[in-house]
PDB file of N, CA and C in Angstrom:
ATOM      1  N   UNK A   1      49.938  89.682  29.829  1.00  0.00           N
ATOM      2  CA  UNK A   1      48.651  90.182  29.361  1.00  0.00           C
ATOM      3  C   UNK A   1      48.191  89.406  28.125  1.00  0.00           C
ATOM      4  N   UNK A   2      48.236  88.320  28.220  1.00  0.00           N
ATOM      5  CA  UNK A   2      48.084  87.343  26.924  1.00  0.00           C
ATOM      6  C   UNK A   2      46.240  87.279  26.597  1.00  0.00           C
ATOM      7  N   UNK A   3      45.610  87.717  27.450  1.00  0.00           N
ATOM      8  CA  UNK A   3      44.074  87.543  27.231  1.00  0.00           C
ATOM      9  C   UNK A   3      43.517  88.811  27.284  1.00  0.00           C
ATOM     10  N   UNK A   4      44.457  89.654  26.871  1.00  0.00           N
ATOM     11  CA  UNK A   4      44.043  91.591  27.154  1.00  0.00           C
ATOM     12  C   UNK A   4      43.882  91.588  25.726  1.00  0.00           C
ATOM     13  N   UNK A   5      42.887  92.334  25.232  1.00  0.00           N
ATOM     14  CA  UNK A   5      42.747  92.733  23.504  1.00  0.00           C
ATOM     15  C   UNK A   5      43.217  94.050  23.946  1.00  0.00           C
ATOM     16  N   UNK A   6      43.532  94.558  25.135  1.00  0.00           N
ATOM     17  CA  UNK A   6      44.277  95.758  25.043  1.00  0.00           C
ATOM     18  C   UNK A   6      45.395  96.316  24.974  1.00  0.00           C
ATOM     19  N   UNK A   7      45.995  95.029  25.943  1.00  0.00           N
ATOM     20  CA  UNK A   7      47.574  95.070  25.880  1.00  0.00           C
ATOM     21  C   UNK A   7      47.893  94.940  24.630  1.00  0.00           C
ATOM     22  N   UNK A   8      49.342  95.753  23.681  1.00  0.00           N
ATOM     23  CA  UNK A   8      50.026  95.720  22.909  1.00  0.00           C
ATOM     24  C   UNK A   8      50.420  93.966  22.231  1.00  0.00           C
ATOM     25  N   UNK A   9      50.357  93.581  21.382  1.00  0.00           N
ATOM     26  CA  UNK A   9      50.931  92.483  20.882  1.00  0.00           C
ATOM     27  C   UNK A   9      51.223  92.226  19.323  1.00  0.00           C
ATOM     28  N   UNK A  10      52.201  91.776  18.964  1.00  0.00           N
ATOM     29  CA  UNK A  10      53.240  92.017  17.529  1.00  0.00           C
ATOM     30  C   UNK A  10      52.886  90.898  16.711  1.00  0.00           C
ATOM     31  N   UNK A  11      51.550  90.529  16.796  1.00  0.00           N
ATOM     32  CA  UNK A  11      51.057  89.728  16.035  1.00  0.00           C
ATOM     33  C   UNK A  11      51.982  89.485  14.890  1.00  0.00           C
ATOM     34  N   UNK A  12      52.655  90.172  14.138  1.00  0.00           N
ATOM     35  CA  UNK A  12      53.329  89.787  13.013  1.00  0.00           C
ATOM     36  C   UNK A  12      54.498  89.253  13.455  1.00  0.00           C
ATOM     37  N   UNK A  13      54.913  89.478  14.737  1.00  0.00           N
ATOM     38  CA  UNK A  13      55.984  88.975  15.101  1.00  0.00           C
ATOM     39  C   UNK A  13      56.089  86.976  15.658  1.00  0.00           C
ATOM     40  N   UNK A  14      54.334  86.996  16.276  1.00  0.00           N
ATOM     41  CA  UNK A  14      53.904  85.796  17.070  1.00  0.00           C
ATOM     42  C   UNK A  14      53.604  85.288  15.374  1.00  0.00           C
ATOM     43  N   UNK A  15      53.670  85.446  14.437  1.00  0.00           N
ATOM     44  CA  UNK A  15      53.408  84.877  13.176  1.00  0.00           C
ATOM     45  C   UNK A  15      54.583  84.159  12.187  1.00  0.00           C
ATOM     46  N   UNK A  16      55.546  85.204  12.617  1.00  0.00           N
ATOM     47  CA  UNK A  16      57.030  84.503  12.178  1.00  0.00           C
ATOM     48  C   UNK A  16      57.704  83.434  13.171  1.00  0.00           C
ATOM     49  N   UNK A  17      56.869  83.635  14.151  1.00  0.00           N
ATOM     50  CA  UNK A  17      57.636  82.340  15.549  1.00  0.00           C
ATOM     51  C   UNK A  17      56.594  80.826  14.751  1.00  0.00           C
ATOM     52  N   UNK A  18      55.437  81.323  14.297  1.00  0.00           N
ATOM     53  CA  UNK A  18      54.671  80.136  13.803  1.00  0.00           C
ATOM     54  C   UNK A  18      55.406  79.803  12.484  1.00  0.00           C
ATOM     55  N   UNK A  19      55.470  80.449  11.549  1.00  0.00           N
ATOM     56  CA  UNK A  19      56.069  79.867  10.715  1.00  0.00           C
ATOM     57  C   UNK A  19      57.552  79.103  10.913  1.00  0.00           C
ATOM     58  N   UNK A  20      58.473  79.472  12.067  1.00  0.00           N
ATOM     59  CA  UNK A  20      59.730  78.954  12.156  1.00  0.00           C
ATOM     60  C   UNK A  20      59.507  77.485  12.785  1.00  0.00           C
ATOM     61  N   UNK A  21      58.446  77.369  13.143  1.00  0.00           N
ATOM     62  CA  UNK A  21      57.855  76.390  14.265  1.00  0.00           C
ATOM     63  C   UNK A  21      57.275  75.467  13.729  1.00  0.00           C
ATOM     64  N   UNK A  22      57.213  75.583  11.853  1.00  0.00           N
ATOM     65  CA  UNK A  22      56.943  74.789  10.684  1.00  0.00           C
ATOM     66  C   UNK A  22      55.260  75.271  10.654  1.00  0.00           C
ATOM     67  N   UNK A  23      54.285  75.686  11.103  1.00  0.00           N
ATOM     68  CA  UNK A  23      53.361  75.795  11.334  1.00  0.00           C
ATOM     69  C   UNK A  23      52.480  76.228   9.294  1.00  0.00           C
ATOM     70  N   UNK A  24      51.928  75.746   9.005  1.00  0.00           N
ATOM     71  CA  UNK A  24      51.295  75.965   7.771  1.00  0.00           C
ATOM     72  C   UNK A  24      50.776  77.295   7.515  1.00  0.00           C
ATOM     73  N   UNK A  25      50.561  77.707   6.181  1.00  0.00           N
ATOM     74  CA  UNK A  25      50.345  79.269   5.615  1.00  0.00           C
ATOM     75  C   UNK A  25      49.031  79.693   6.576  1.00  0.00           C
ATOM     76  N   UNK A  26      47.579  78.854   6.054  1.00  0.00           N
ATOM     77  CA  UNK A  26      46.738  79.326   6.327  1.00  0.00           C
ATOM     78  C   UNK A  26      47.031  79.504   8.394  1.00  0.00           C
ATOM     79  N   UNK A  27      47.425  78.793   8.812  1.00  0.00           N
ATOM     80  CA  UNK A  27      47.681  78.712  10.286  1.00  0.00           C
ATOM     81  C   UNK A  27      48.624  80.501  10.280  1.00  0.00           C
ATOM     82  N   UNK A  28      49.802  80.403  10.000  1.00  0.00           N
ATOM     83  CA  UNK A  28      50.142  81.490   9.985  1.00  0.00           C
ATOM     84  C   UNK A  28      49.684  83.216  10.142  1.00  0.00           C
ATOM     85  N   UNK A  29      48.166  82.763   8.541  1.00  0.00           N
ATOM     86  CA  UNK A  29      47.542  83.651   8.414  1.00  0.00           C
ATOM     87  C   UNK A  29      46.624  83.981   9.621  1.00  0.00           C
ATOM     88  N   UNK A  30      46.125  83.030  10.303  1.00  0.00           N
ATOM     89  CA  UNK A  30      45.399  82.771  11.059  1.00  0.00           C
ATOM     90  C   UNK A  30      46.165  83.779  12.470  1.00  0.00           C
ATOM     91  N   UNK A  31      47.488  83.443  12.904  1.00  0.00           N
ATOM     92  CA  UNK A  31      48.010  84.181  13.838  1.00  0.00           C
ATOM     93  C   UNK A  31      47.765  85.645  13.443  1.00  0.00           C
ATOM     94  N   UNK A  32      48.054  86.247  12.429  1.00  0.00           N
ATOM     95  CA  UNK A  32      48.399  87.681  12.141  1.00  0.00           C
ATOM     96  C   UNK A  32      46.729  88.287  12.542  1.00  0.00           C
ATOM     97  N   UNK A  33      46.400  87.620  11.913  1.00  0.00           N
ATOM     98  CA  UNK A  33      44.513  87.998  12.594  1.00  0.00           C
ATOM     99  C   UNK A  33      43.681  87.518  13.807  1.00  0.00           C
ATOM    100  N   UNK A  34      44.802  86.813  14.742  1.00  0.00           N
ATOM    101  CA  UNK A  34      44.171  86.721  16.261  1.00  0.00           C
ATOM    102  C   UNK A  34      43.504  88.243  16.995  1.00  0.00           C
ATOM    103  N   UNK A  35      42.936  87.764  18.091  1.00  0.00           N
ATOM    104  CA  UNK A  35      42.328  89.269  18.968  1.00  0.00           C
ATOM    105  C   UNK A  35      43.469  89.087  19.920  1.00  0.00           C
ATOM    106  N   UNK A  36      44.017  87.999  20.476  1.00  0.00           N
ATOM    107  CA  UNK A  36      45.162  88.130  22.230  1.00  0.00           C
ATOM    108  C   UNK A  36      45.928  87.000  21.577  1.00  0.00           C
ATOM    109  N   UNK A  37      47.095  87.275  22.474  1.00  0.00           N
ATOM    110  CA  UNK A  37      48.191  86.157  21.936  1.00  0.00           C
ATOM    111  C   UNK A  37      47.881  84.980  22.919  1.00  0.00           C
ATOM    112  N   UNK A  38      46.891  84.709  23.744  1.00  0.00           N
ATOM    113  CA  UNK A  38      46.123  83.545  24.006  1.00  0.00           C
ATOM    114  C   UNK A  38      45.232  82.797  22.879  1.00  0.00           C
ATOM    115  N   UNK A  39      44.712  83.511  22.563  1.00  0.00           N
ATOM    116  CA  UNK A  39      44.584  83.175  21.179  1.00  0.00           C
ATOM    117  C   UNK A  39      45.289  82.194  20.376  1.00  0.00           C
ATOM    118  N   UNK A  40      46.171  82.857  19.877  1.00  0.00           N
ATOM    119  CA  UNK A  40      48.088  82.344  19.111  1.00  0.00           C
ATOM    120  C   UNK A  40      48.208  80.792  20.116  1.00  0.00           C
ATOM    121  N   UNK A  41      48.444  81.373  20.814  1.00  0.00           N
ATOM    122  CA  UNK A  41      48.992  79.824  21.882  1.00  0.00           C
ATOM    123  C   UNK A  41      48.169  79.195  22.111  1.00  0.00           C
ATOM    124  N   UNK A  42      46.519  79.123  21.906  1.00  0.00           N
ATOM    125  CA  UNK A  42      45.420  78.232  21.989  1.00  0.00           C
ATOM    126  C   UNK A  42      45.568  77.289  20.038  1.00  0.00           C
ATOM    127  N   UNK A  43      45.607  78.141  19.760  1.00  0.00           N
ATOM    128  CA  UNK A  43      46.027  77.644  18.314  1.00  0.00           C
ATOM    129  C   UNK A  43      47.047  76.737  18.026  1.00  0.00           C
ATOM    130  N   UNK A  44      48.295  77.293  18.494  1.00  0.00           N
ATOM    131  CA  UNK A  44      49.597  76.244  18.285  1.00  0.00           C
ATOM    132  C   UNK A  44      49.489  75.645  19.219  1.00  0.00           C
ATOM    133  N   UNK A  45      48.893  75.390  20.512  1.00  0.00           N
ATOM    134  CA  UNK A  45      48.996  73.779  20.913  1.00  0.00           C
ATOM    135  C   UNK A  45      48.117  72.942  20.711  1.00  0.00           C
ATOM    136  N   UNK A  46      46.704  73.282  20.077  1.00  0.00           N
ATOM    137  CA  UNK A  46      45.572  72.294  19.487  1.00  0.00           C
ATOM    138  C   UNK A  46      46.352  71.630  18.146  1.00  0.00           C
ATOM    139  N   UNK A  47      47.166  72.385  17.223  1.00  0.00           N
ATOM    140  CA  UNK A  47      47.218  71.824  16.148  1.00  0.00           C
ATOM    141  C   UNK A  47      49.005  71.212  16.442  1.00  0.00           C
ATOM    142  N   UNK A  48      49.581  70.967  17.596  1.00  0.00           N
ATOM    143  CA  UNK A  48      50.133  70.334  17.814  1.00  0.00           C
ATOM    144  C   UNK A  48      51.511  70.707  17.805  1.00  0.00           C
ATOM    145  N   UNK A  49      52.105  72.412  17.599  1.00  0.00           N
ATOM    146  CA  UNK A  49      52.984  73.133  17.038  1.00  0.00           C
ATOM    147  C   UNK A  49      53.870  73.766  18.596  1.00  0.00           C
ATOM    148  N   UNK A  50      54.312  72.627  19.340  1.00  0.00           N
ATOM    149  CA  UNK A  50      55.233  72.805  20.391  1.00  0.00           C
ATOM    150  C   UNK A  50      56.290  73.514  20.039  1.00  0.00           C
ATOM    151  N   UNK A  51      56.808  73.216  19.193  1.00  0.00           N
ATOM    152  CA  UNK A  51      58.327  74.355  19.674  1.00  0.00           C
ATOM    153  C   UNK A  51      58.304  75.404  19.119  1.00  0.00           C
ATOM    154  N   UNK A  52      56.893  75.738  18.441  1.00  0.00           N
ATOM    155  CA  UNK A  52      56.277  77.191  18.906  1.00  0.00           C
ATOM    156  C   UNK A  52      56.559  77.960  19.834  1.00  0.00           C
ATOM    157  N   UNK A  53      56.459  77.117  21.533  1.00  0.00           N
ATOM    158  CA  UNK A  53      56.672  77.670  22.543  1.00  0.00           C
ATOM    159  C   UNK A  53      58.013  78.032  22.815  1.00  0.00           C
ATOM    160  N   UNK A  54      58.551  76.846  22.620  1.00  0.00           N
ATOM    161  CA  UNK A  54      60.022  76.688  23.006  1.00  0.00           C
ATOM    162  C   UNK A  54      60.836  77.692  22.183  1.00  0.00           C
ATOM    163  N   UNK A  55      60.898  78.338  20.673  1.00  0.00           N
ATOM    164  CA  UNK A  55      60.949  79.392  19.985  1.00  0.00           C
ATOM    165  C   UNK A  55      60.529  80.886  20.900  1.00  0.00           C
ATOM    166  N   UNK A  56      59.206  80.579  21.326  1.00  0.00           N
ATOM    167  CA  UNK A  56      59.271  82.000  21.884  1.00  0.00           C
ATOM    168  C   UNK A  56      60.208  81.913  23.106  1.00  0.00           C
ATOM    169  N   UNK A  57      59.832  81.299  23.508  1.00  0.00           N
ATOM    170  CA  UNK A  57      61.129  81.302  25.020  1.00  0.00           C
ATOM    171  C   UNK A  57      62.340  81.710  24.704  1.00  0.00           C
ATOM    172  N   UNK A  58      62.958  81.065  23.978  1.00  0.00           N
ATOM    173  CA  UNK A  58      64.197  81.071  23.355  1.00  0.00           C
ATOM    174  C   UNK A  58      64.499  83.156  22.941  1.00  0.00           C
ATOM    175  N   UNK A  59      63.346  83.674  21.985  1.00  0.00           N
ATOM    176  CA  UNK A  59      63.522  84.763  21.963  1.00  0.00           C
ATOM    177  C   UNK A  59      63.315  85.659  23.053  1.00  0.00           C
ATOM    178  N   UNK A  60      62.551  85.418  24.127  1.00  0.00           N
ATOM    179  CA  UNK A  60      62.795  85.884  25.728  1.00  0.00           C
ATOM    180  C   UNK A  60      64.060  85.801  26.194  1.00  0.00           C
ATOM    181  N   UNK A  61      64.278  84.829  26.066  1.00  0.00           N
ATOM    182  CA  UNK A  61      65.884  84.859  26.778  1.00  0.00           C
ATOM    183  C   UNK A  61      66.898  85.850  25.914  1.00  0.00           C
ATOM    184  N   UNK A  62      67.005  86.048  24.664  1.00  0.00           N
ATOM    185  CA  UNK A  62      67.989  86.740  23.677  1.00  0.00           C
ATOM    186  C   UNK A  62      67.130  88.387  24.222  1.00  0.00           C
ATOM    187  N   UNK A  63      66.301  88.616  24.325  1.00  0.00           N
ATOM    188  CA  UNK A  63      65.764  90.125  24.460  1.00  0.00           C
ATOM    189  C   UNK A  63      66.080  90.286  25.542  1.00  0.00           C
ATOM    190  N   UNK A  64      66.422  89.342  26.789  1.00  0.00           N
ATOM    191  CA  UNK A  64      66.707  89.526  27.909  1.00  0.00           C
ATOM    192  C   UNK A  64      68.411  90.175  28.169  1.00  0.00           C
ATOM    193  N   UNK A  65      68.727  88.763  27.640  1.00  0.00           N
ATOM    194  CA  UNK A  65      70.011  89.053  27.571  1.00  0.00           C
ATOM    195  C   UNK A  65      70.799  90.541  27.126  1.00  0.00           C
ATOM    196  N   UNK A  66      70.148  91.078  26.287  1.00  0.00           N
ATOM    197  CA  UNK A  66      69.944  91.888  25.535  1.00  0.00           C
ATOM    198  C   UNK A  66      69.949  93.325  26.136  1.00  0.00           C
ATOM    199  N   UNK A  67      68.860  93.298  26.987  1.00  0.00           N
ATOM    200  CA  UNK A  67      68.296  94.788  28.105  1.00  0.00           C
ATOM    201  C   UNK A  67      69.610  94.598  29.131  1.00  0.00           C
ATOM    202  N   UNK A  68      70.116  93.309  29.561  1.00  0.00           N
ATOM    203  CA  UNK A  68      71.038  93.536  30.758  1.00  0.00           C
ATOM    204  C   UNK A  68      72.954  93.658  30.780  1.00  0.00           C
ATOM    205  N   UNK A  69      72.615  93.529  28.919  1.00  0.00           N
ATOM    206  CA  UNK A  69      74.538  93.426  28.437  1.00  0.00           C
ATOM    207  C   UNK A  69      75.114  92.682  28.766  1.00  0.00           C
ATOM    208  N   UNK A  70      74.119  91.166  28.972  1.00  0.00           N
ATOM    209  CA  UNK A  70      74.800  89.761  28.708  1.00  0.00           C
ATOM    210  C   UNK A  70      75.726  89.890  30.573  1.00  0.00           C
ATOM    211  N   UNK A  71      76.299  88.578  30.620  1.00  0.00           N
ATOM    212  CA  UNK A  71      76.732  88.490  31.562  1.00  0.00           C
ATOM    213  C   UNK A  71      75.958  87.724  32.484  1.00  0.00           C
ATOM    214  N   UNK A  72      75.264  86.741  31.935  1.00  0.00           N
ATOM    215  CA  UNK A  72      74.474  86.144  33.136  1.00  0.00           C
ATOM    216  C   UNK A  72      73.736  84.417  31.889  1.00  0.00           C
ATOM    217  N   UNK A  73      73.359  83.877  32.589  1.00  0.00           N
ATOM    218  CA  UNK A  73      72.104  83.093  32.489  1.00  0.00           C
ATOM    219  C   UNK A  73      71.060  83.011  32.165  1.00  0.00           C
ATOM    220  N   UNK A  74      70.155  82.997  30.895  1.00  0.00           N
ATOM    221  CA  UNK A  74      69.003  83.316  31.665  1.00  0.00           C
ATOM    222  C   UNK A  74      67.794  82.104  31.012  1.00  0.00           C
ATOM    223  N   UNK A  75      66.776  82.322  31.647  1.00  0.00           N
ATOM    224  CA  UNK A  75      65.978  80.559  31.750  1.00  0.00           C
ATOM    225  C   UNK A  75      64.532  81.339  31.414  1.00  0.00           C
ATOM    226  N   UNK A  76      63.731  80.889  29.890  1.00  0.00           N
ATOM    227  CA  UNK A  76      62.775  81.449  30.362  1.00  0.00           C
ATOM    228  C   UNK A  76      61.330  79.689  30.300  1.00  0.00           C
ATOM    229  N   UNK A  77      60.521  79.877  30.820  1.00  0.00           N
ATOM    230  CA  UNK A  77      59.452  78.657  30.819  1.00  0.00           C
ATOM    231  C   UNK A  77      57.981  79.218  30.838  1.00  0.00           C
ATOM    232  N   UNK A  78      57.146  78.936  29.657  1.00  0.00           N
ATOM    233  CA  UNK A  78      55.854  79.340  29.117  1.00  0.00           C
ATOM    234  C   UNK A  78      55.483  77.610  30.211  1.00  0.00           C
ATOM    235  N   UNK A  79      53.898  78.082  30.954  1.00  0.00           N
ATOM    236  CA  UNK A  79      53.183  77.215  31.185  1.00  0.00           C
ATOM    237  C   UNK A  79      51.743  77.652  31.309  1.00  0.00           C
ATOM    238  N   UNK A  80      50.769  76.817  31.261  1.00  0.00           N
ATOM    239  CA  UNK A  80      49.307  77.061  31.188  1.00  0.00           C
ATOM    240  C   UNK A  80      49.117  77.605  31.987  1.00  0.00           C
ATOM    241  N   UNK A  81      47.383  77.899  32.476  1.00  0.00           N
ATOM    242  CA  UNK A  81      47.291  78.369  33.904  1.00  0.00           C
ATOM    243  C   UNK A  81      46.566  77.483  34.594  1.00  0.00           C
ATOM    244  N   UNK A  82      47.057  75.926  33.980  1.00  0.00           N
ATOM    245  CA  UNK A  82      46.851  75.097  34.710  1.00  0.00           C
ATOM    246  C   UNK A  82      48.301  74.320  35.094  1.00  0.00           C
ATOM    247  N   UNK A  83      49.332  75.296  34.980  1.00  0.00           N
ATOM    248  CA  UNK A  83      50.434  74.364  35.404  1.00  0.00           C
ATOM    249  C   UNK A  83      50.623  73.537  34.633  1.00  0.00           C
ATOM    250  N   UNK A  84      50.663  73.544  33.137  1.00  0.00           N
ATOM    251  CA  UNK A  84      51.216  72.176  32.434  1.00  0.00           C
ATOM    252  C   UNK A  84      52.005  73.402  31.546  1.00  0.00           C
ATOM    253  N   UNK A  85      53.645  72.582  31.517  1.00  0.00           N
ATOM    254  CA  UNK A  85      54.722  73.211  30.693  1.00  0.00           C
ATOM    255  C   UNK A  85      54.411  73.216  29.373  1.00  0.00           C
ATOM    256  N   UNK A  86      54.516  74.344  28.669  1.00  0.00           N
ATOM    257  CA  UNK A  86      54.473  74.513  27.342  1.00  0.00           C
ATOM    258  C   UNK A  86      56.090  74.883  26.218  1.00  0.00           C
ATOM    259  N   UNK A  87      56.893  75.091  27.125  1.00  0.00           N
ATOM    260  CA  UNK A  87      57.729  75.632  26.512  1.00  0.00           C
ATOM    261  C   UNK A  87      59.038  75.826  27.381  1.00  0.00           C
ATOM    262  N   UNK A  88      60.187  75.796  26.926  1.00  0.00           N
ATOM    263  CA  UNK A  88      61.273  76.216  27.794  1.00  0.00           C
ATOM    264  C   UNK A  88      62.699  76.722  27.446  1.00  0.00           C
ATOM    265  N   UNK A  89      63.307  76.771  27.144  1.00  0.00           N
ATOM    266  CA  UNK A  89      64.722  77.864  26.851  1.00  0.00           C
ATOM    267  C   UNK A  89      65.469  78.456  28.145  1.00  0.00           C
ATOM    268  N   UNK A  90      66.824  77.781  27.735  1.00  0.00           N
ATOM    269  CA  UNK A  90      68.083  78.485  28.577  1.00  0.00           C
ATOM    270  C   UNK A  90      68.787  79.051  27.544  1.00  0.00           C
ATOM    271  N   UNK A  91      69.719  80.083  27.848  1.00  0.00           N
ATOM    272  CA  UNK A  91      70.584  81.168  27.021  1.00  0.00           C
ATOM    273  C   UNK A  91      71.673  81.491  27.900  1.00  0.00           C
ATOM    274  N   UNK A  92      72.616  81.375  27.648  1.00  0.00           N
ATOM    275  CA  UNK A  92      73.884  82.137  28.371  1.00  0.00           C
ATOM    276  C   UNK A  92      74.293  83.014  27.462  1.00  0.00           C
ATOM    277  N   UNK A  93      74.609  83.920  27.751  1.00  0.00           N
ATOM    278  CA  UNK A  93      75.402  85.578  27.145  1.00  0.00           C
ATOM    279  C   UNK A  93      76.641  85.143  26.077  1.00  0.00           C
ATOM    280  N   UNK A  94      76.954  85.074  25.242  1.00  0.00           N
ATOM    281  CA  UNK A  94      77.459  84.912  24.060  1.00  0.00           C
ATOM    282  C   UNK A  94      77.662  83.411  23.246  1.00  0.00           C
ATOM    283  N   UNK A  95      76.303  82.857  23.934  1.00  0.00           N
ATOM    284  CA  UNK A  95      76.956  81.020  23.365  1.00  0.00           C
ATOM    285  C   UNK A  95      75.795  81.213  22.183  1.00  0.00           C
ATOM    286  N   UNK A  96      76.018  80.804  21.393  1.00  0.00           N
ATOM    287  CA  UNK A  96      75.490  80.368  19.982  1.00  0.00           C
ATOM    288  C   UNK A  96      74.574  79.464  20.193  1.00  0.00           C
ATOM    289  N   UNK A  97      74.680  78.677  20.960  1.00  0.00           N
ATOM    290  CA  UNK A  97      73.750  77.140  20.964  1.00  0.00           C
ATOM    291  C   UNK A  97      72.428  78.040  22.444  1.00  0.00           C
ATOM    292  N   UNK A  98      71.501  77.523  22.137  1.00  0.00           N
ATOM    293  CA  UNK A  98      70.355  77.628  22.684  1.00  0.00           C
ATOM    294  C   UNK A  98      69.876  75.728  23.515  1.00  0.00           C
ATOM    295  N   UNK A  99      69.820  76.115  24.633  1.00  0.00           N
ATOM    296  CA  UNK A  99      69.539  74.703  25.765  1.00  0.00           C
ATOM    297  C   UNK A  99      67.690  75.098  25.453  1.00  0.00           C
ATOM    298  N   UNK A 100      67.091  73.772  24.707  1.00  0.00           N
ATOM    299  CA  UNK A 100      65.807  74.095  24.966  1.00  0.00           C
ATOM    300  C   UNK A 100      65.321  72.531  25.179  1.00  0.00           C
ATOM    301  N   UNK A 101      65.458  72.617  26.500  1.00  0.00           N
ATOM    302  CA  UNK A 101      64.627  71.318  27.101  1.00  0.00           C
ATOM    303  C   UNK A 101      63.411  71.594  27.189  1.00  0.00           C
ATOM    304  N   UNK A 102      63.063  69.708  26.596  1.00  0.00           N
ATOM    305  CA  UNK A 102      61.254  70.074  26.233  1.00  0.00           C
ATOM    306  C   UNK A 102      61.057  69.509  27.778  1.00  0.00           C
ATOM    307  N   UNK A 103      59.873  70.068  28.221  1.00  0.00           N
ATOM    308  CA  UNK A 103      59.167  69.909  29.255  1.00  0.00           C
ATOM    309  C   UNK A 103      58.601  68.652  28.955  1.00  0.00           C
TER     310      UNK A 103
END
Protein backbone atom coordinates (compact mmCIF):
# COMPACT_ATOMS: atom_id res chain seq x y z
CA UNK A 1 0.00 0.00 0.00
CA UNK A 2 2.87 2.36 -0.70
CA UNK A 3 0.54 5.02 -2.63
CA UNK A 4 -2.46 4.69 0.06
CA UNK A 5 -2.42 8.02 2.35
CA UNK A 6 -4.55 5.56 4.16
CA UNK A 7 -2.71 2.68 4.76
CA UNK A 8 -0.67 2.89 8.09
CA UNK A 9 3.07 3.95 7.57
CA UNK A 10 6.03 4.64 10.32
CA UNK A 11 7.26 7.46 8.67
CA UNK A 12 9.67 7.90 11.55
CA UNK A 13 10.74 4.63 11.04
CA UNK A 14 11.21 5.09 6.81
CA UNK A 15 13.30 8.22 8.26
CA UNK A 16 15.86 6.33 10.30
CA UNK A 17 16.34 3.80 7.18
CA UNK A 18 17.22 7.35 5.36
CA UNK A 19 19.45 8.49 7.66
CA UNK A 20 21.39 4.96 7.93
CA UNK A 21 21.44 5.11 4.12
CA UNK A 22 23.70 8.39 4.75
CA UNK A 23 20.84 10.42 3.34
CA UNK A 24 21.18 14.34 4.58
CA UNK A 25 19.15 16.17 7.58
CA UNK A 26 16.96 18.28 5.50
CA UNK A 27 16.21 14.94 3.21
CA UNK A 28 15.52 13.10 6.38
CA UNK A 29 13.26 15.83 7.50
CA UNK A 30 11.69 15.65 4.36
CA UNK A 31 10.78 11.72 4.88
CA UNK A 32 9.09 12.26 8.36
CA UNK A 33 6.68 14.71 6.48
CA UNK A 34 5.89 12.57 3.32
CA UNK A 35 1.89 11.78 2.54
CA UNK A 36 2.80 7.61 1.21
CA UNK A 37 5.94 5.83 1.50
CA UNK A 38 5.95 6.16 -2.41
CA UNK A 39 6.65 9.25 -1.71
CA UNK A 40 9.94 8.23 0.60
CA UNK A 41 11.10 5.92 -2.26
CA UNK A 42 10.41 8.58 -5.05
CA UNK A 43 12.73 10.73 -2.99
CA UNK A 44 15.61 8.32 -2.22
CA UNK A 45 16.02 7.19 -5.67
CA UNK A 46 15.99 10.78 -7.41
CA UNK A 47 18.61 11.94 -4.99
CA UNK A 48 20.50 8.84 -5.58
CA UNK A 49 20.20 7.04 -1.94
CA UNK A 50 20.16 3.15 -3.07
CA UNK A 51 20.89 1.26 -0.18
CA UNK A 52 18.05 2.98 1.18
CA UNK A 53 16.34 0.15 -0.46
CA UNK A 54 18.59 -2.48 0.19
CA UNK A 55 18.34 -1.34 4.19
CA UNK A 56 14.72 -1.70 4.00
CA UNK A 57 14.85 -5.12 2.57
CA UNK A 58 17.30 -6.16 4.84
CA UNK A 59 14.80 -5.09 7.77
CA UNK A 60 11.98 -7.26 5.95
CA UNK A 61 13.88 -10.10 6.11
CA UNK A 62 14.87 -9.68 10.16
CA UNK A 63 10.88 -8.95 10.88
CA UNK A 64 10.33 -11.94 8.90
CA UNK A 65 12.52 -14.04 10.34
CA UNK A 66 11.24 -12.88 13.37
CA UNK A 67 7.13 -13.74 13.00
CA UNK A 68 8.34 -17.42 11.90
CA UNK A 69 11.20 -18.33 14.84
CA UNK A 70 13.95 -18.34 12.39
CA UNK A 71 14.67 -21.56 10.78
CA UNK A 72 14.59 -20.78 7.25
CA UNK A 73 15.93 -18.33 4.51
CA UNK A 74 14.53 -15.55 3.68
CA UNK A 75 15.01 -13.16 0.40
CA UNK A 76 13.30 -9.99 0.29
CA UNK A 77 13.49 -7.63 -3.37
CA UNK A 78 11.87 -3.94 -3.61
CA UNK A 79 11.21 -3.22 -7.48
CA UNK A 80 9.34 -0.42 -9.40
CA UNK A 81 6.18 -0.96 -11.09
CA UNK A 82 8.05 -0.87 -13.92
CA UNK A 83 10.13 -3.85 -13.13
CA UNK A 84 13.43 -2.16 -12.46
CA UNK A 85 15.19 -3.59 -9.11
CA UNK A 86 15.53 -1.24 -6.39
CA UNK A 87 16.71 -3.13 -3.64
CA UNK A 88 17.54 -6.62 -2.35
CA UNK A 89 18.47 -8.62 0.91
CA UNK A 90 18.99 -12.29 1.89
CA UNK A 91 18.93 -13.29 5.74
CA UNK A 92 19.31 -16.69 7.13
CA UNK A 93 18.05 -17.28 10.83
CA UNK A 94 20.91 -16.58 13.18
CA UNK A 95 23.85 -15.35 10.79
CA UNK A 96 25.04 -11.91 11.66
CA UNK A 97 26.14 -11.01 8.14
CA UNK A 98 23.30 -9.79 5.85
CA UNK A 99 23.75 -11.03 1.73
CA UNK A 100 22.64 -7.73 0.05
CA UNK A 101 23.20 -8.07 -3.59
CA UNK A 102 22.77 -4.92 -5.48
CA UNK A 103 20.54 -5.48 -8.35
Amino acid sequence: MVHSKSAPVDFQFLADVAKQSGAPTHMIEAVKQANTASQVGDMMYEAGHLSFFHLLCDYCCQHALREVNGGLTVETTLYTLKGQCLGKAVRSDGANEVNRDWC
